[in-house]
Protein backbone atom coordinates (compact mmCIF):
# COMPACT_ATOMS: atom_id res chain seq x y z
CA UNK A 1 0.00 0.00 0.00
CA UNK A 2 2.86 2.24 0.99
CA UNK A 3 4.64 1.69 -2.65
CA UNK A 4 1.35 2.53 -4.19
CA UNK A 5 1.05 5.90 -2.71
CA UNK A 6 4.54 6.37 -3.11
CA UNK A 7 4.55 5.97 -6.65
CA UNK A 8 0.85 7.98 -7.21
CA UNK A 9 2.91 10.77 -4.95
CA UNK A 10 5.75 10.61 -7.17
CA UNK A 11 3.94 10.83 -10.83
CA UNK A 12 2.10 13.56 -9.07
CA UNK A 13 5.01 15.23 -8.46
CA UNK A 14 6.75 14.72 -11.69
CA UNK A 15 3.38 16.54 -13.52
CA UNK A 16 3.09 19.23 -11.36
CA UNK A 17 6.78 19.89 -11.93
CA UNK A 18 6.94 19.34 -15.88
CA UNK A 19 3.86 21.69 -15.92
CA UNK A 20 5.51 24.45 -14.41
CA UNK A 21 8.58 24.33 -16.69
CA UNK A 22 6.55 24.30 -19.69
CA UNK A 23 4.60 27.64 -18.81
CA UNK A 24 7.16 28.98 -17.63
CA UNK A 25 10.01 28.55 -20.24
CA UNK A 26 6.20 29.29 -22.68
CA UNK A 27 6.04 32.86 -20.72
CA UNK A 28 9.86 33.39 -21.69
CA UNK A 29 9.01 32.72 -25.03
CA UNK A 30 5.87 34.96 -25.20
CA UNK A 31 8.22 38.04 -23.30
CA UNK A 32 11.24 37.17 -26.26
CA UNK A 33 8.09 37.58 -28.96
CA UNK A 34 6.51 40.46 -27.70
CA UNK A 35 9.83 42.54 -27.72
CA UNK A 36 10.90 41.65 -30.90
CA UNK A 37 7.53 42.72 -32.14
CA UNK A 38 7.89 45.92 -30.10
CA UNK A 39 11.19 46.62 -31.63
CA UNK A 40 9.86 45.77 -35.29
CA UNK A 41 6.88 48.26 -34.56
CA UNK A 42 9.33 50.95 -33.32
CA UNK A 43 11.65 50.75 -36.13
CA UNK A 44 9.37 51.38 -38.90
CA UNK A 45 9.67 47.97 -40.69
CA UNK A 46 7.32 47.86 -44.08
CA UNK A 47 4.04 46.21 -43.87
CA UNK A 48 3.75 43.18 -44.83
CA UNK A 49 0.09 43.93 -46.85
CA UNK A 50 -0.23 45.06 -49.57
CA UNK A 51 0.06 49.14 -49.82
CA UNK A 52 -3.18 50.78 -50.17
CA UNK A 53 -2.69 53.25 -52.21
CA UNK A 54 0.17 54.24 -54.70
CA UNK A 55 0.11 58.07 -55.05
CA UNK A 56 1.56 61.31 -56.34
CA UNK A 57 2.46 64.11 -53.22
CA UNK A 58 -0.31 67.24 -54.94
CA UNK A 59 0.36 69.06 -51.08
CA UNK A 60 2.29 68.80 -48.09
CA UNK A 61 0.53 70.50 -44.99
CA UNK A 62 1.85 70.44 -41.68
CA UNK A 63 0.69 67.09 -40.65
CA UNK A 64 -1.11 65.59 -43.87
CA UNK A 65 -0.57 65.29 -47.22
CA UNK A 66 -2.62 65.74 -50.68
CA UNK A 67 -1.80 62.99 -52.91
CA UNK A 68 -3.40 62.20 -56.21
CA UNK A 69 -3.76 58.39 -56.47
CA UNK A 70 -1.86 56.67 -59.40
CA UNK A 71 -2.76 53.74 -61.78
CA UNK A 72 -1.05 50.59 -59.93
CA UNK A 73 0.20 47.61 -61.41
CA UNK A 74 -1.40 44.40 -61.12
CA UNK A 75 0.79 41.98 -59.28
CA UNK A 76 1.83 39.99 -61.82
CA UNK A 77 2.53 42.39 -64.28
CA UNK A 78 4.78 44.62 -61.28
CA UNK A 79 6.58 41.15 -60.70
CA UNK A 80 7.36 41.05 -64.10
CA UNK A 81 8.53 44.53 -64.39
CA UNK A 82 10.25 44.74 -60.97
CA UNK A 83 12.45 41.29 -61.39
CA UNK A 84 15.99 42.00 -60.85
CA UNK A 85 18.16 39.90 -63.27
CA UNK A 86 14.95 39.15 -65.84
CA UNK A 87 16.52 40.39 -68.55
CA UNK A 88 14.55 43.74 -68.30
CA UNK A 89 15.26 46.36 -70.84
CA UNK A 90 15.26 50.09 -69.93
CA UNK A 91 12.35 50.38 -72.20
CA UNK A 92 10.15 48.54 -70.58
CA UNK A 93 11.23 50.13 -67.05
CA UNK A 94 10.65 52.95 -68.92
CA UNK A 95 7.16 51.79 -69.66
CA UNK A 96 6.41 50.57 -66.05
CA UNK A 97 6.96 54.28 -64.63
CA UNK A 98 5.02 55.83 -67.32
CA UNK A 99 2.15 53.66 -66.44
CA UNK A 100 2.74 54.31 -62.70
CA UNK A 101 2.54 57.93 -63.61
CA UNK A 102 -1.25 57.52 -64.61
CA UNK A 103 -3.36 59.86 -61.93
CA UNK A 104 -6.89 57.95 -61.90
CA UNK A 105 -8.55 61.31 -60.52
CA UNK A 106 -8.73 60.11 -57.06
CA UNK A 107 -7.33 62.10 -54.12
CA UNK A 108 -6.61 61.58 -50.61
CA UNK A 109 -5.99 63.50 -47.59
CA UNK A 110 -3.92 61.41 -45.65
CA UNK A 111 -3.25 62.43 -41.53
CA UNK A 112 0.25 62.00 -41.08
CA UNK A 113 0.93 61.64 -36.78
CA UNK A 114 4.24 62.01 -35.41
CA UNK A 115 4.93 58.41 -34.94
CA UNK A 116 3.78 57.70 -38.40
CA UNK A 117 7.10 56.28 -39.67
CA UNK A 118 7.70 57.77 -43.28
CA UNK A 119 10.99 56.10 -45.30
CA UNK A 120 12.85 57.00 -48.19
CA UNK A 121 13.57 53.44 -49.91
CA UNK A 122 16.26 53.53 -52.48
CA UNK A 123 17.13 50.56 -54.39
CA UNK A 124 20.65 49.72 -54.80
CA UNK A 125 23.01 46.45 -56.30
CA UNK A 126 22.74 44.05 -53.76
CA UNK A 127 19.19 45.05 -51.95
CA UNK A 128 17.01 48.10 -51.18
CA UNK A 129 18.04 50.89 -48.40
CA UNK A 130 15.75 52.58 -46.21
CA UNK A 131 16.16 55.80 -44.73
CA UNK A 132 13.93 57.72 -42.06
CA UNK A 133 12.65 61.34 -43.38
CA UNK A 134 10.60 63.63 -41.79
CA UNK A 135 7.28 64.70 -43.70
CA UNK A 136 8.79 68.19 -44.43
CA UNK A 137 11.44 66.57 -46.54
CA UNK A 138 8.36 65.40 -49.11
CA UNK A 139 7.54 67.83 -51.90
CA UNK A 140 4.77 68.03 -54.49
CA UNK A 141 6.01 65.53 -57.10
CA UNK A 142 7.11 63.10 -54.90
CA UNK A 143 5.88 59.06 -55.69
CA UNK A 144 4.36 57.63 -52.19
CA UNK A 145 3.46 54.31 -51.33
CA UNK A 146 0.97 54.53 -48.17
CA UNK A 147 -0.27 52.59 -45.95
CA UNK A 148 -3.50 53.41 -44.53
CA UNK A 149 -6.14 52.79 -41.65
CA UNK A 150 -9.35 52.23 -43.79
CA UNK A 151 -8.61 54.59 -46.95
CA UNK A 152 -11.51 56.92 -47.60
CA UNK A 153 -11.98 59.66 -50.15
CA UNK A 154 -14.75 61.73 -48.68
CA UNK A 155 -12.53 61.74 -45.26
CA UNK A 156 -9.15 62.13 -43.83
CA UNK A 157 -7.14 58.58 -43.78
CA UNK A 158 -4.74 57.89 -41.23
CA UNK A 159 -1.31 56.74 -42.60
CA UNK A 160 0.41 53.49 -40.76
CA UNK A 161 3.19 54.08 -43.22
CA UNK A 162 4.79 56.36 -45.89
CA UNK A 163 7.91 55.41 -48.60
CA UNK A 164 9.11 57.71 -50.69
CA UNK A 165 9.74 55.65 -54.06
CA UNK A 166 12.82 55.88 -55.45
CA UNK A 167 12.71 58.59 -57.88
C-alpha cells in the first residue's frame, strides 16, 4: 500500500513539476516575442500587406498630405517589371513608370501623426536601403506608397506608413 502511494505521490510530483517548466520557459518565449515585435513596430519595418494606395504628393501640410492616387500595377505584371536579373530592358522600365505615372482622378488626404514612420527606400546592387525622413522633406512631385487605416476619399485617412519611391 505504501509503494502505491509512493509511486501515485511521485507521478504527481513529476506533472506538477513538468507543468511548471513548460509555462514557464512558454512565458519566456511569449516576453522574447513580444519585444521583438515591439522593436519591429518601433523601427518602422514595411508592412507586410499590400500598400493601399500608390500616389503622387499634390500638397504637403503640416501634418497631412494631398496625394493624387496613381494607376497601380497588377501583381503579376509589377513582378514582371520589378524582377531584378529578368533580362529587363530600360524600355520597358521605362514603360512601367510611365504607367505608374497615370493619376486615376482620385485624391486623398492622408493624416500623417508624429509616430507615423515615413521612409525614403532607395534601391541599390545588392538590396534596397531605407532611410527615415521627416514629412517636411516630401515635396509636391514626390511618388508615395501609403499605408493606410481604412482609406476613404470623402474623409481624412490615417497613414500606418509612408515610402518615398525611389525617384
Amino acid at each position: 500500500m505504501k509503494k502505491k502511494l509512493l509511486v501515485v505521490g511521485l507521478v504527481t510530483l513529476l506533472i506538477v513539476l513538468t507543468g511548471c517548466s513548460a509555462s514557464a520557459s512558454s512565458t519566456a518565449t511569449d516576453d522574447t516575442s513580444t519585444a521583438q515585435m515591439e522593436s519591429t513596430q518601433t523601427e518602422g519595418v514595411r508592412p507586410t500587406r499590400q500598400m493601399d494606395l500608390l500616389g503622387k504628393v499634390i500638397s504637403v501640410g503640416e501634418k497631412q498630405l494631398v496625394v493624387a492616387e496613381l494607376q497601380s500595377l497588377d501583381s503579376s505584371q509589377s513582378r514582371q517589371k520589378a524582377a531584378p536579373g529578368q533580362g529587363n530592358t530600360s524600355a520597358e522600365a521605362s514603360s512601367a513608370r510611365e504607367m505608374n505615372d497615370k493619376v486615376t482622378g482620385m485624391n486623398y488626404t492622408i493624416v500623417i501623426a508624429e509616430d507615423t514612420p515615413i521612409f525614403s527606400r532607395m534601391a541599390g546592387a545588392d538590396d534596397a536601403q531605407e532611410t527615415s525622413i521627416n514629412l517636411s522633406d516630401l515635396k509636391a512631385g514626390d511618388t508615395l506608397r501609403i499605408w493606410v487605416n481604412g482609406l476613404n476619399t470623402s474623409e481624412k485617412s490615417n497613414a500606418v506608413y509612408v515610402e518615398l519611391a525611389s525617384q
